[in-house]
C-alpha atoms as a PDB file:
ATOM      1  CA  UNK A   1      80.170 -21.423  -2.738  1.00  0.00           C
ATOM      2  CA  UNK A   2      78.761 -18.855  -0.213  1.00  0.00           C
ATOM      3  CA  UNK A   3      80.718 -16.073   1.446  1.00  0.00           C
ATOM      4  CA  UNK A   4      80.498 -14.083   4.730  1.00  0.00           C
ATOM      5  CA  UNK A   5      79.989 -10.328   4.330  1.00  0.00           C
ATOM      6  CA  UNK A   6      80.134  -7.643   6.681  1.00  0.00           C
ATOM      7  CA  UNK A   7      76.329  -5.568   7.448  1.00  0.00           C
ATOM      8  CA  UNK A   8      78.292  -3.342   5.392  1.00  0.00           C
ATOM      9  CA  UNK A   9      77.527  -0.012   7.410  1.00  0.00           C
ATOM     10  CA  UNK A  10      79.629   2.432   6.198  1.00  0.00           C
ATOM     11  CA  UNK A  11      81.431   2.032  10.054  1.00  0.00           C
ATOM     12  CA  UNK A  12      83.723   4.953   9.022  1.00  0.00           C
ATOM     13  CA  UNK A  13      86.422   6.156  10.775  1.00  0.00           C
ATOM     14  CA  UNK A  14      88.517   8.409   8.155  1.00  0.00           C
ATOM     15  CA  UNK A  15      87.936   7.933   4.545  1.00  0.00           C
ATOM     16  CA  UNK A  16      87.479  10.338   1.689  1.00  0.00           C
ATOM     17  CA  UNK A  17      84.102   9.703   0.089  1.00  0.00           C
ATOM     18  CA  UNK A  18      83.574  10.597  -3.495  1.00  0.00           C
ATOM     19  CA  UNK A  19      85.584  12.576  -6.895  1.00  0.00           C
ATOM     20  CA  UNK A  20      83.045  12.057  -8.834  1.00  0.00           C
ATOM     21  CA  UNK A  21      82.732  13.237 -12.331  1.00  0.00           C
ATOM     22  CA  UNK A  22      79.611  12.559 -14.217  1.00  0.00           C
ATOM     23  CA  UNK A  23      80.972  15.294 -17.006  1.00  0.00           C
ATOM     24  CA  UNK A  24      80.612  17.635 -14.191  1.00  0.00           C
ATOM     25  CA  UNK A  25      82.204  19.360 -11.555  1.00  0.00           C
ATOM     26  CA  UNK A  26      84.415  17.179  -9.389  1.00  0.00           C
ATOM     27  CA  UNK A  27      83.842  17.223  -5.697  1.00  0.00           C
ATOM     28  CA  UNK A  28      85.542  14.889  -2.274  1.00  0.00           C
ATOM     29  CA  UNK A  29      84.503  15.028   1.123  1.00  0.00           C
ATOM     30  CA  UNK A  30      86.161  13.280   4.186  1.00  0.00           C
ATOM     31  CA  UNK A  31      83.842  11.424   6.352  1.00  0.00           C
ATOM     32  CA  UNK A  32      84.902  10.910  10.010  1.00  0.00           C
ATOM     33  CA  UNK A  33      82.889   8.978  13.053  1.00  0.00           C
ATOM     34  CA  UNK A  34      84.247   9.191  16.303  1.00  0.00           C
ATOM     35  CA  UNK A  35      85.568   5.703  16.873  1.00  0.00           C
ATOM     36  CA  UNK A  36      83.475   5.292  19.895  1.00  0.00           C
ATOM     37  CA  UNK A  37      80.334   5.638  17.170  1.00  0.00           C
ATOM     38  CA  UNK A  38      81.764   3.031  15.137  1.00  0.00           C
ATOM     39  CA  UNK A  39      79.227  -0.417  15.393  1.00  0.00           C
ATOM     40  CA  UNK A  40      80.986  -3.973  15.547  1.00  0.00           C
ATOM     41  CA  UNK A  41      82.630  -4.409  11.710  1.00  0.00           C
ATOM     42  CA  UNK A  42      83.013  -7.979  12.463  1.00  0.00           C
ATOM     43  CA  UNK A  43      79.006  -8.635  12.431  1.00  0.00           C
ATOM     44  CA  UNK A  44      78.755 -11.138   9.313  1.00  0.00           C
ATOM     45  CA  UNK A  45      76.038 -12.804   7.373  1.00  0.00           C
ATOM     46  CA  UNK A  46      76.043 -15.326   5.031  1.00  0.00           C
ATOM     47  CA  UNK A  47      74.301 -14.672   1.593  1.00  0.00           C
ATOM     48  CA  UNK A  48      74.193 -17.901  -0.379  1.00  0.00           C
ATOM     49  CA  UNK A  49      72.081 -18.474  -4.059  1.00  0.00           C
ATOM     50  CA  UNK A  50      68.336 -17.963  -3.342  1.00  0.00           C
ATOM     51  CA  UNK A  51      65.729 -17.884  -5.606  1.00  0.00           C
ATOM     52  CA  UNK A  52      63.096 -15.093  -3.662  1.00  0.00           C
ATOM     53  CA  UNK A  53      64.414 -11.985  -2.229  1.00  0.00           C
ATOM     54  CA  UNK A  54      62.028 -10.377   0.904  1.00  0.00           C
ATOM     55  CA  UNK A  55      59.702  -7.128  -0.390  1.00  0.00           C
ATOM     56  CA  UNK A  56      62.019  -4.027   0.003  1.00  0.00           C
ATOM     57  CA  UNK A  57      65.495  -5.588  -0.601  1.00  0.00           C
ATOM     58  CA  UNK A  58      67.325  -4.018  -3.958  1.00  0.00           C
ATOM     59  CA  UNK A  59      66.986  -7.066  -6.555  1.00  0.00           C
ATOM     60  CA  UNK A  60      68.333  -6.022  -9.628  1.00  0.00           C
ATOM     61  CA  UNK A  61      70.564  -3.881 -10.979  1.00  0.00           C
ATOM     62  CA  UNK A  62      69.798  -2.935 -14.837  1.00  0.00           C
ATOM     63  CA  UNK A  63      73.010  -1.113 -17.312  1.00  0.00           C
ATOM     64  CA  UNK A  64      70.987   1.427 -19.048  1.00  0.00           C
ATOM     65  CA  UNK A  65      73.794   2.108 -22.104  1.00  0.00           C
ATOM     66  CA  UNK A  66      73.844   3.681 -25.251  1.00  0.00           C
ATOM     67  CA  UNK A  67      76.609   0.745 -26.811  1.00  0.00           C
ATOM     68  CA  UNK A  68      74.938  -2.497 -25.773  1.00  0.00           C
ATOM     69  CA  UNK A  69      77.787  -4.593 -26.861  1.00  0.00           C
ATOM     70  CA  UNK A  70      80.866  -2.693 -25.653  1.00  0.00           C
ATOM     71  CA  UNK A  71      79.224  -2.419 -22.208  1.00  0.00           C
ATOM     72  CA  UNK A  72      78.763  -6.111 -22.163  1.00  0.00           C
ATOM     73  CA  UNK A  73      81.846  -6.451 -23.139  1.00  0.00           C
ATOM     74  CA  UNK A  74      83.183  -4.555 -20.382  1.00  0.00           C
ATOM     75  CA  UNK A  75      80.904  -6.087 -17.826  1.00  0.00           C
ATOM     76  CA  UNK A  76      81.840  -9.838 -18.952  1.00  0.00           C
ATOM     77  CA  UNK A  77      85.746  -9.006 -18.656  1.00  0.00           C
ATOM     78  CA  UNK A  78      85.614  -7.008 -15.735  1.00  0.00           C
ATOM     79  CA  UNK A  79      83.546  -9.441 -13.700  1.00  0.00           C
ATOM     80  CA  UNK A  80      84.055 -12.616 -15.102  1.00  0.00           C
ATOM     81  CA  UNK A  81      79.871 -12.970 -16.119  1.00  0.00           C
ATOM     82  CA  UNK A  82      78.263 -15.365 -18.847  1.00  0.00           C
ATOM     83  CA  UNK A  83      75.927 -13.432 -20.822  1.00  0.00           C
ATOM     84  CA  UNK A  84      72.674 -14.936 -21.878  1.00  0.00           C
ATOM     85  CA  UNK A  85      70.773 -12.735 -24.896  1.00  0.00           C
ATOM     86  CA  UNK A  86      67.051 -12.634 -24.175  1.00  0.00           C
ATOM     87  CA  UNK A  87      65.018 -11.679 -27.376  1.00  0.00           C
ATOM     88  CA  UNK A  88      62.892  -8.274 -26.369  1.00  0.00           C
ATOM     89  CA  UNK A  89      61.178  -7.647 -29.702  1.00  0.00           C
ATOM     90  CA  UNK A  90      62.212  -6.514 -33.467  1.00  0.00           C
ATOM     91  CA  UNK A  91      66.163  -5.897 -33.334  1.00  0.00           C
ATOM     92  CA  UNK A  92      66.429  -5.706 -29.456  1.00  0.00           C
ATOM     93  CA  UNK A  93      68.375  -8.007 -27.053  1.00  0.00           C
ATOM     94  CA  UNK A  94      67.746  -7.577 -23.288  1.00  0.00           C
ATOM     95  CA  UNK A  95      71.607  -9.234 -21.912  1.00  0.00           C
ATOM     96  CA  UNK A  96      71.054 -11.110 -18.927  1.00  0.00           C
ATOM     97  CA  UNK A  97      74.361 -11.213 -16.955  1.00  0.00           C
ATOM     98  CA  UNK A  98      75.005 -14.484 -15.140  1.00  0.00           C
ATOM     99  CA  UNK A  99      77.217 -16.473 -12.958  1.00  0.00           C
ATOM    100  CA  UNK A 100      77.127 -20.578 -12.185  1.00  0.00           C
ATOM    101  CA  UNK A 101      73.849 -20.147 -14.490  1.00  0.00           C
ATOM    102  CA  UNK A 102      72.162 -17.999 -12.287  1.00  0.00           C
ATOM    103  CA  UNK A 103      71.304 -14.205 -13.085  1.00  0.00           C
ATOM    104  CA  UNK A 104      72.853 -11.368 -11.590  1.00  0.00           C
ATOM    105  CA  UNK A 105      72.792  -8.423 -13.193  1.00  0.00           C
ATOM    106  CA  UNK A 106      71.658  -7.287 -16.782  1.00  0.00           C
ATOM    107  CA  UNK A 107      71.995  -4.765 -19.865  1.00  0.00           C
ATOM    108  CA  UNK A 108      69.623  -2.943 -22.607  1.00  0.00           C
ATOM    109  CA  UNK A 109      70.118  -0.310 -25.188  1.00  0.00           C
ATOM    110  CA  UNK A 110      68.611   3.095 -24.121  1.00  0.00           C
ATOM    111  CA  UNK A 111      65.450   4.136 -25.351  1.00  0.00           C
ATOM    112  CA  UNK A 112      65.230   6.693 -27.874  1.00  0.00           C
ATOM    113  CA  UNK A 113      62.971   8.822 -25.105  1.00  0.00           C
ATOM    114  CA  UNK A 114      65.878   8.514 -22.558  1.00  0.00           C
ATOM    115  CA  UNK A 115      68.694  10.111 -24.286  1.00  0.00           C
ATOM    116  CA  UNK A 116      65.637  12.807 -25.863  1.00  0.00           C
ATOM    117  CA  UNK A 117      66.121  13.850 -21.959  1.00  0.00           C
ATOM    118  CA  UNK A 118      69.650  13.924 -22.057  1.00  0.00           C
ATOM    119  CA  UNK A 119      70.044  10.918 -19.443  1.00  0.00           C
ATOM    120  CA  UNK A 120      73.161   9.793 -19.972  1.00  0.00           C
ATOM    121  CA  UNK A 121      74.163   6.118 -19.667  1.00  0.00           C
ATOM    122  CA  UNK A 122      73.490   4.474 -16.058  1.00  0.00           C
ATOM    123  CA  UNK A 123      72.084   1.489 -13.834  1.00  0.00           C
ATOM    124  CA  UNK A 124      68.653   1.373 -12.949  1.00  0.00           C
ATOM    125  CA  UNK A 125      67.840   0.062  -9.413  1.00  0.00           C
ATOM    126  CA  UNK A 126      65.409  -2.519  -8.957  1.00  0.00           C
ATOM    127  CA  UNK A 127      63.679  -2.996  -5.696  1.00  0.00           C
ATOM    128  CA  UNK A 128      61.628  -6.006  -5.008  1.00  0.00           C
ATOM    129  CA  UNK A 129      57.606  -5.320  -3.743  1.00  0.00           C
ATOM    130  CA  UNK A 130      54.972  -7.444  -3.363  1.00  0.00           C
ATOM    131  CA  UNK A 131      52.408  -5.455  -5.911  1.00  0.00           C
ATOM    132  CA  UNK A 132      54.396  -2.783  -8.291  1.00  0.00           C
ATOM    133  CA  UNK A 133      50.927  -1.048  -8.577  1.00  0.00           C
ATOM    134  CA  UNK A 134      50.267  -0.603  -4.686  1.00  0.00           C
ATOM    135  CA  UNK A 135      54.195   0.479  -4.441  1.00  0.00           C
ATOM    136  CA  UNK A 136      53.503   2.878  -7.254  1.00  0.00           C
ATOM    137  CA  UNK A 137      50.289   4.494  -5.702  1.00  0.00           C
ATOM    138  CA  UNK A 138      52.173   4.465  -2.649  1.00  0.00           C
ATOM    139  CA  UNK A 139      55.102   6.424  -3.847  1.00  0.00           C
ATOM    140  CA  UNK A 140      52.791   8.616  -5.450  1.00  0.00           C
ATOM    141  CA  UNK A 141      50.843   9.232  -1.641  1.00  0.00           C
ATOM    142  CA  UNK A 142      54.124  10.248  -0.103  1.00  0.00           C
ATOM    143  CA  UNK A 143      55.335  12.795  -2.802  1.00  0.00           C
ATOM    144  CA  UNK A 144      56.848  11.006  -5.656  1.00  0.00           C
ATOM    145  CA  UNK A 145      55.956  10.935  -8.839  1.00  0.00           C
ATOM    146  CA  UNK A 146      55.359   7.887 -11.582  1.00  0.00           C
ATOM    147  CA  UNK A 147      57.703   8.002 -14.580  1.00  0.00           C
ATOM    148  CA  UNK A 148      55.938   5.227 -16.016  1.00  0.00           C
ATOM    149  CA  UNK A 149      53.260   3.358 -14.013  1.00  0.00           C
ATOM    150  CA  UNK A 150      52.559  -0.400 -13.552  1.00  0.00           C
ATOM    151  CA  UNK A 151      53.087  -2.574 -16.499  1.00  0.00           C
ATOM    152  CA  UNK A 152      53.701  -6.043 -17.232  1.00  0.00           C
ATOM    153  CA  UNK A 153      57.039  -7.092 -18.396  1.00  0.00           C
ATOM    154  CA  UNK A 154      55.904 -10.667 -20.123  1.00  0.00           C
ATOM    155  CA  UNK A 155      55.630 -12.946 -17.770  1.00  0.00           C
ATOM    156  CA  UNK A 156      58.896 -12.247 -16.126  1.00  0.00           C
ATOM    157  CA  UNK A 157      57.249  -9.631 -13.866  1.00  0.00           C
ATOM    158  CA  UNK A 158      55.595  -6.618 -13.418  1.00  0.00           C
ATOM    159  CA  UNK A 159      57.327  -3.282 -12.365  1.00  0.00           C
ATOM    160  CA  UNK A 160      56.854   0.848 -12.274  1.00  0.00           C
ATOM    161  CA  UNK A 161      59.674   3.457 -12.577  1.00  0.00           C
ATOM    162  CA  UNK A 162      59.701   6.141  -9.721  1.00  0.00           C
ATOM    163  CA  UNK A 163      61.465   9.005  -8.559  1.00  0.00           C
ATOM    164  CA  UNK A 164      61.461  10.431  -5.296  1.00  0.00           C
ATOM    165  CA  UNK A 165      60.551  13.452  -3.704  1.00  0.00           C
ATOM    166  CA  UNK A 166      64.160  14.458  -3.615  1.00  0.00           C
ATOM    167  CA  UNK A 167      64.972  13.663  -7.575  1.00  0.00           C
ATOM    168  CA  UNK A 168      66.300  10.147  -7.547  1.00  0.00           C
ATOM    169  CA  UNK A 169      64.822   7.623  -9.874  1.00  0.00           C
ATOM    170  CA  UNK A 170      64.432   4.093  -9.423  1.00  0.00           C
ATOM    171  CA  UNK A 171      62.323   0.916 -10.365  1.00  0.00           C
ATOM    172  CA  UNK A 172      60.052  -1.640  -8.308  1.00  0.00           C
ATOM    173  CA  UNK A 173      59.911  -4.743  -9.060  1.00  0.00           C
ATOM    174  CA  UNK A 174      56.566  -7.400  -8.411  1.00  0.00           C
ATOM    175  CA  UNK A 175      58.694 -10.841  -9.368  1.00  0.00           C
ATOM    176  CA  UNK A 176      56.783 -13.444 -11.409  1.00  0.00           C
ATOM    177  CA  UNK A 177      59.372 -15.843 -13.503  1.00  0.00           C
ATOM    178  CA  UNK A 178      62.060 -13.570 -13.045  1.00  0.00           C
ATOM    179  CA  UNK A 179      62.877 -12.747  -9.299  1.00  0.00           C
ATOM    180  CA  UNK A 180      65.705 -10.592  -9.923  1.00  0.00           C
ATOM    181  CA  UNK A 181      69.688 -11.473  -8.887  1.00  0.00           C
ATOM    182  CA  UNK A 182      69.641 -14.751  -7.394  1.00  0.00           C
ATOM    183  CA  UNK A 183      73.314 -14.126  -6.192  1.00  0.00           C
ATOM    184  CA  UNK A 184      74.210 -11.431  -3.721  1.00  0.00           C
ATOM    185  CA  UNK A 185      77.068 -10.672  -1.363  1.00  0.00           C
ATOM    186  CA  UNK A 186      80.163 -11.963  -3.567  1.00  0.00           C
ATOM    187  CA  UNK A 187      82.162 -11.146  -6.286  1.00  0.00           C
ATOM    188  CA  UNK A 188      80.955 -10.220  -9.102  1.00  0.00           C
ATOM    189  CA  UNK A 189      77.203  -9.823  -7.736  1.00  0.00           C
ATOM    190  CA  UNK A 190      75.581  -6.818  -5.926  1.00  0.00           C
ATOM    191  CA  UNK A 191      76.164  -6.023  -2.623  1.00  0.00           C
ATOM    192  CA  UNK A 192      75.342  -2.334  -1.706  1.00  0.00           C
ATOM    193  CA  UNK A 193      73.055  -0.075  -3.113  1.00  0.00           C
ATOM    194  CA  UNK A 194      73.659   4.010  -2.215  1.00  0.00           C
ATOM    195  CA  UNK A 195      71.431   6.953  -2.264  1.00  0.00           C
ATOM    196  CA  UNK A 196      73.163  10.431  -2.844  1.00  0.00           C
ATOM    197  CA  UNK A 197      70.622  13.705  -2.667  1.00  0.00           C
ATOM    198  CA  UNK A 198      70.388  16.830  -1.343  1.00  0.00           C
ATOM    199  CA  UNK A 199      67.095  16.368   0.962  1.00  0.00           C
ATOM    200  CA  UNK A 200      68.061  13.571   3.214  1.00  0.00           C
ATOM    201  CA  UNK A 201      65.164  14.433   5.905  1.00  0.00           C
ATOM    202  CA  UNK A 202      62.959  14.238   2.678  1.00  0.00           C
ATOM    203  CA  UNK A 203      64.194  10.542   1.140  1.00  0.00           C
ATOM    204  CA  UNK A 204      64.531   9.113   4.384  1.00  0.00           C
ATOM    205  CA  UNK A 205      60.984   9.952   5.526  1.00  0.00           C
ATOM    206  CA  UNK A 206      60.014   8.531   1.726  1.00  0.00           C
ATOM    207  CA  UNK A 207      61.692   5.539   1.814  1.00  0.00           C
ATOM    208  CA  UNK A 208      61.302   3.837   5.180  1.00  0.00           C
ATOM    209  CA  UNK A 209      57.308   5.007   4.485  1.00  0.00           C
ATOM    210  CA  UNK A 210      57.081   3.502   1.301  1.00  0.00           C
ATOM    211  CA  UNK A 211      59.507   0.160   1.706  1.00  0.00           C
ATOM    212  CA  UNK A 212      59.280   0.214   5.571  1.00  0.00           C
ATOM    213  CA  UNK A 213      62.802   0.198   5.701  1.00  0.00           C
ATOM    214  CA  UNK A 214      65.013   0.522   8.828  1.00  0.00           C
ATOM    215  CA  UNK A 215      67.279   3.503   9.475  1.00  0.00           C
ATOM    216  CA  UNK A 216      70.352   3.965  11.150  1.00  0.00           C
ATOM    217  CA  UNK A 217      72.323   7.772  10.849  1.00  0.00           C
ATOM    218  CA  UNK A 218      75.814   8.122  11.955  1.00  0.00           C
ATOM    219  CA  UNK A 219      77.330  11.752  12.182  1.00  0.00           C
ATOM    220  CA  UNK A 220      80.313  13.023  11.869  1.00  0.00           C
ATOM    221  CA  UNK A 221      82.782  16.276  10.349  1.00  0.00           C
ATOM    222  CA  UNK A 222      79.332  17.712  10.238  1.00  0.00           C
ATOM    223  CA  UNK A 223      77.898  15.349   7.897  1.00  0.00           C
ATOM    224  CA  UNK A 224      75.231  12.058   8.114  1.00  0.00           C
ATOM    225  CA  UNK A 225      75.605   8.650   6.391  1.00  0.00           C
ATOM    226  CA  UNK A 226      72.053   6.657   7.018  1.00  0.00           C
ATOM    227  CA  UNK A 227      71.883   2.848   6.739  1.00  0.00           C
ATOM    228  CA  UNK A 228      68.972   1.534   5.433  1.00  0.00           C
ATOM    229  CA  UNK A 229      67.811  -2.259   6.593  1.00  0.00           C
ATOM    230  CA  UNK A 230      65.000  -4.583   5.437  1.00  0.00           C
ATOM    231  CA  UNK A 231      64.757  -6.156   8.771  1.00  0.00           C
ATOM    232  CA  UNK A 232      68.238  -6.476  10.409  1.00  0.00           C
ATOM    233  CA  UNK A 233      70.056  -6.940   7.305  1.00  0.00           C
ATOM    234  CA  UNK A 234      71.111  -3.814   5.847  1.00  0.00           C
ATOM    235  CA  UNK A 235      71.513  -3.921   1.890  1.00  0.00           C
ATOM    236  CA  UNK A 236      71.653   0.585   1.150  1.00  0.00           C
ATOM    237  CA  UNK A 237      72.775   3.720   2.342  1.00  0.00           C
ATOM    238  CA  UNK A 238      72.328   7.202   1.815  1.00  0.00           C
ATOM    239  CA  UNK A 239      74.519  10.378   1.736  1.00  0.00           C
ATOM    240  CA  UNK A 240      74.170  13.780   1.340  1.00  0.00           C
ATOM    241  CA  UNK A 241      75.259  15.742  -1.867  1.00  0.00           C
ATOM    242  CA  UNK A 242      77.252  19.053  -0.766  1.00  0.00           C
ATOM    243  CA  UNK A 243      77.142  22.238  -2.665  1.00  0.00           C
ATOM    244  CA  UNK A 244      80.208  20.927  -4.591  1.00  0.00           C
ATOM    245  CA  UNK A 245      78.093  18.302  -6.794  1.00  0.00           C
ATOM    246  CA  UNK A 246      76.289  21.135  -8.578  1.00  0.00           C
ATOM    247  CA  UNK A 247      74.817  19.676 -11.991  1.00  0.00           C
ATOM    248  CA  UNK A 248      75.205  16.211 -10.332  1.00  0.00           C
ATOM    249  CA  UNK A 249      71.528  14.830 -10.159  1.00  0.00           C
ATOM    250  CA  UNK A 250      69.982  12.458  -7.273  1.00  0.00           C
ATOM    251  CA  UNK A 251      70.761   9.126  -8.089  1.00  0.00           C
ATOM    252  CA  UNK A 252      71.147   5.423  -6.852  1.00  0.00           C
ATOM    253  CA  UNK A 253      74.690   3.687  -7.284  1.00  0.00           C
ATOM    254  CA  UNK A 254      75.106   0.156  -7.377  1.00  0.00           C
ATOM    255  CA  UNK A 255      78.189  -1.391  -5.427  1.00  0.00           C
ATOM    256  CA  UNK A 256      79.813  -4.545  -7.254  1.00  0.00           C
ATOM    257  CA  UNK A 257      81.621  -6.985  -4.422  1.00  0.00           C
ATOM    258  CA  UNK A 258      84.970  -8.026  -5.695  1.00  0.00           C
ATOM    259  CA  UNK A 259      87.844 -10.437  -4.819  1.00  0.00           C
ATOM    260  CA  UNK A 260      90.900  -7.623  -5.119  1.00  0.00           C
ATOM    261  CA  UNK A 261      89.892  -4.490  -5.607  1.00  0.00           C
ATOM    262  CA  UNK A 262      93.241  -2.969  -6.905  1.00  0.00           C
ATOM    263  CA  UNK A 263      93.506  -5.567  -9.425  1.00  0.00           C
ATOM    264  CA  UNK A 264      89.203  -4.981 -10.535  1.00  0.00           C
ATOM    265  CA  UNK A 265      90.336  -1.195 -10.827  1.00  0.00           C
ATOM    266  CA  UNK A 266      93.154  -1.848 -12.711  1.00  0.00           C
ATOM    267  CA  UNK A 267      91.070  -3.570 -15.467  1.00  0.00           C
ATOM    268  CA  UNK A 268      88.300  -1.926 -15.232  1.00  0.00           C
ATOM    269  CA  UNK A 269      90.950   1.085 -16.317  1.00  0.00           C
ATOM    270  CA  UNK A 270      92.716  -1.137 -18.864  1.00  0.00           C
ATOM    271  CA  UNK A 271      89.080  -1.993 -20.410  1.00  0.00           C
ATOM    272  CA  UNK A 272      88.664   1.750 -20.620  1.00  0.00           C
ATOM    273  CA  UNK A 273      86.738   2.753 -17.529  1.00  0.00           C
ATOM    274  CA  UNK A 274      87.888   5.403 -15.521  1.00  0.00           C
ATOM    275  CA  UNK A 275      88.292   6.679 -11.815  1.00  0.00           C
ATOM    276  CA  UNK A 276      86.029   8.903 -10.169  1.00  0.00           C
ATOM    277  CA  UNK A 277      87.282   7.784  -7.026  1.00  0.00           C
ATOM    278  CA  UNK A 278      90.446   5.485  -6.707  1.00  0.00           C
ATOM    279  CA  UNK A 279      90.789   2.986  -4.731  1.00  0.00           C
ATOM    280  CA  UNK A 280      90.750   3.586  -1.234  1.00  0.00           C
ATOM    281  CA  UNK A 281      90.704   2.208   2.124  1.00  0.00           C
ATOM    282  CA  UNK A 282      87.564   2.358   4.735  1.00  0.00           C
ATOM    283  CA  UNK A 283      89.491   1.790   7.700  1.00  0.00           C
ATOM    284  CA  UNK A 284      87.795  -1.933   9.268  1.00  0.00           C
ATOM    285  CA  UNK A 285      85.408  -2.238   6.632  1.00  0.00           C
ATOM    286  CA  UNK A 286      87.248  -2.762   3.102  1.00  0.00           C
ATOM    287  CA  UNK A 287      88.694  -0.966   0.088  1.00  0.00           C
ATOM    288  CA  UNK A 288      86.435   0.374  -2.309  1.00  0.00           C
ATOM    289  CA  UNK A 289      86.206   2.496  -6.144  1.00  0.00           C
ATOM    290  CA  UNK A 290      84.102   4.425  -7.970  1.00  0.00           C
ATOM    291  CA  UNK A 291      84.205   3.918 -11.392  1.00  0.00           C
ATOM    292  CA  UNK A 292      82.836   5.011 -14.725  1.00  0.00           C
ATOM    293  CA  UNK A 293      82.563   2.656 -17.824  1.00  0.00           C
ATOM    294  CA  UNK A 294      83.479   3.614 -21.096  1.00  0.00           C
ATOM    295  CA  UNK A 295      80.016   4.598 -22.035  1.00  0.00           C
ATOM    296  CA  UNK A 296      80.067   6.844 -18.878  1.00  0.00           C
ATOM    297  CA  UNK A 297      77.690   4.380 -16.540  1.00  0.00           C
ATOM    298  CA  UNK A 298      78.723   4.857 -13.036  1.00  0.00           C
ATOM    299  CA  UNK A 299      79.345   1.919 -10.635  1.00  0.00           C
ATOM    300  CA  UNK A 300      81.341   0.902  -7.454  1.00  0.00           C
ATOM    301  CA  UNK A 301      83.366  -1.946  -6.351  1.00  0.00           C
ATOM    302  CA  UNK A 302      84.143  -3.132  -2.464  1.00  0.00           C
ATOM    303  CA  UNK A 303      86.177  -5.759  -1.637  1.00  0.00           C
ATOM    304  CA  UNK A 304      85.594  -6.315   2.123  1.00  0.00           C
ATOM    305  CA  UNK A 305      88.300  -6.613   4.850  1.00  0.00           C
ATOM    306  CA  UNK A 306      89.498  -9.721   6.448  1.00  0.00           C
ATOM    307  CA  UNK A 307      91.103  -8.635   9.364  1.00  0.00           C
END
């Protein structure tokens, strides 16, 4: 079954953005756009199962967790996903999330050198390139730096973790066997990805150089939101982080597409996640909520409007 979904540009007419927690300070912001600024919310695509994904689209999302099987617990109840254990070597499982057999989403145990730099539980994003070395030297050109450069990951594919000028890390992906999610745009499968930093001159110029991205900045109450397309289908979005999310690092957030999101919220809370930002209406667009799992991973869910 396929869905329609909305370009999903944050179209925003009044809507209070973020409380989010991360162990640190909370913080909200309103967001307003004059409604004459406001683009059509009734532009719809259709995202059915595919099994390639175009160079510069967000593929994969990755839990990064320091309890592998309580977070897949939490995943599998909160989303309704199969789980399908992939061996990784002496000990380690890498937990491939799935839905109608095909994968959307997956979980590992942190490395020992992650937590020795205090990064605290969270979801890698994956974006798809046609050579993860190129992207790397690339990223490297325009001011980022290499975490951990090109390597093979069997034959699934080969990938690089980044981080860009402005902080945020994230992966890139060169699919061989594995393309990454092969569902997108309905529940229980990605269907945003969102940039929050503090240089957004700085990440835009970075991004739409490195992935040749599209960009598309709204203003309004003296802030930006930027839409980010790989052709004309937008899949991210940027924000800026105020002087209120002190402590709060750059950082990529996945966005989970769900059925109801009061109900999604309401388990995720009853599996023992917990609100950073409640759920709450984006006037045209949906109803969305940020939310932290019990190992303190942060995600989003959206459950787009019908009207």
């Amino acid at each position: 079954m396929t869905i329609e979904i909305s370009d999903f540009r944050f179209q925003i007419a009044d809507f209070r953005i973020r409380n989010a927690e991360f162990g640190m300070p909370a913080w909200s912001r309103e967001f307003r756009i004059p409604n004459s600024k406001i683009p059509n919310c009734k532009e719809a695509i259709t995202m059915p199962d595919f099994d390639s994904l175009p160079p510069g689209t967000f593929c994969w999302p990755e839990l990064s967790t320091t309890d592998q099987n309580a977070g897949v617990a939490f995943y599998r109840n909160l989303f309704g996903w199969n789980v399908n254990e992939q061996p990784m070597g002496p000990g380690e499982m890498y937990s491939m999330f799935e839905m109608r057999g095909r994968a959307v989403a997956a979980a590992y145990t942190m490395r020992p050198e992650e937590r020795q730099h205090g990064a605290p539980p969270h979801w890698n994003s994956y974006v798809t390139v046609t050579k993860a070395d190129d992207a790397a030297k690339r990223a490297q050109e325009l001011g980022g730096k290499v975490l951990a450069p090109a390597f093979d990951v069997m034959d699934a594919g080969r990938m690089a973790i980044l981080q860009d000028p402005t902080g945020a890390i994230f992966q890139v992906w060169e699919p061989k066997r594995h393309t990454g999610a092969r569902i997108l745009g309905e529940p229980g499968a990605l269907c945003w990805t969102e940039l929050a930093t503090r240089d957004t001159t700085t990440a835009k110029k970075f991004y739409t150089s490195l992935f040749g991205w599209k960009e598309k900045t709204s203003t309004g109450a003296g802030m930006n939101y930027t839409e980010f397309s790989v052709g004309d289908t937008p899949g991210a979005g940027m924000m800026e982080m105020n002087a209120q999310m002190t402590g709060v690092p750059p950082h990529w957030m996945p966005y989970f597409m769900v059925s109801d999101c009061e109900a999604s919220a309401s388990k995720a809370k009853e599996l023992g996640g917990a609100f950073l930002v409640p759920p709450t209406d984006i006037p045209n667009v949906g109803r969305f909520a940020v939310i932290r799992d019990p190992q303190g991973a942060v995600f989003a869910i959206f459950k787009m409007s019908r009207s």
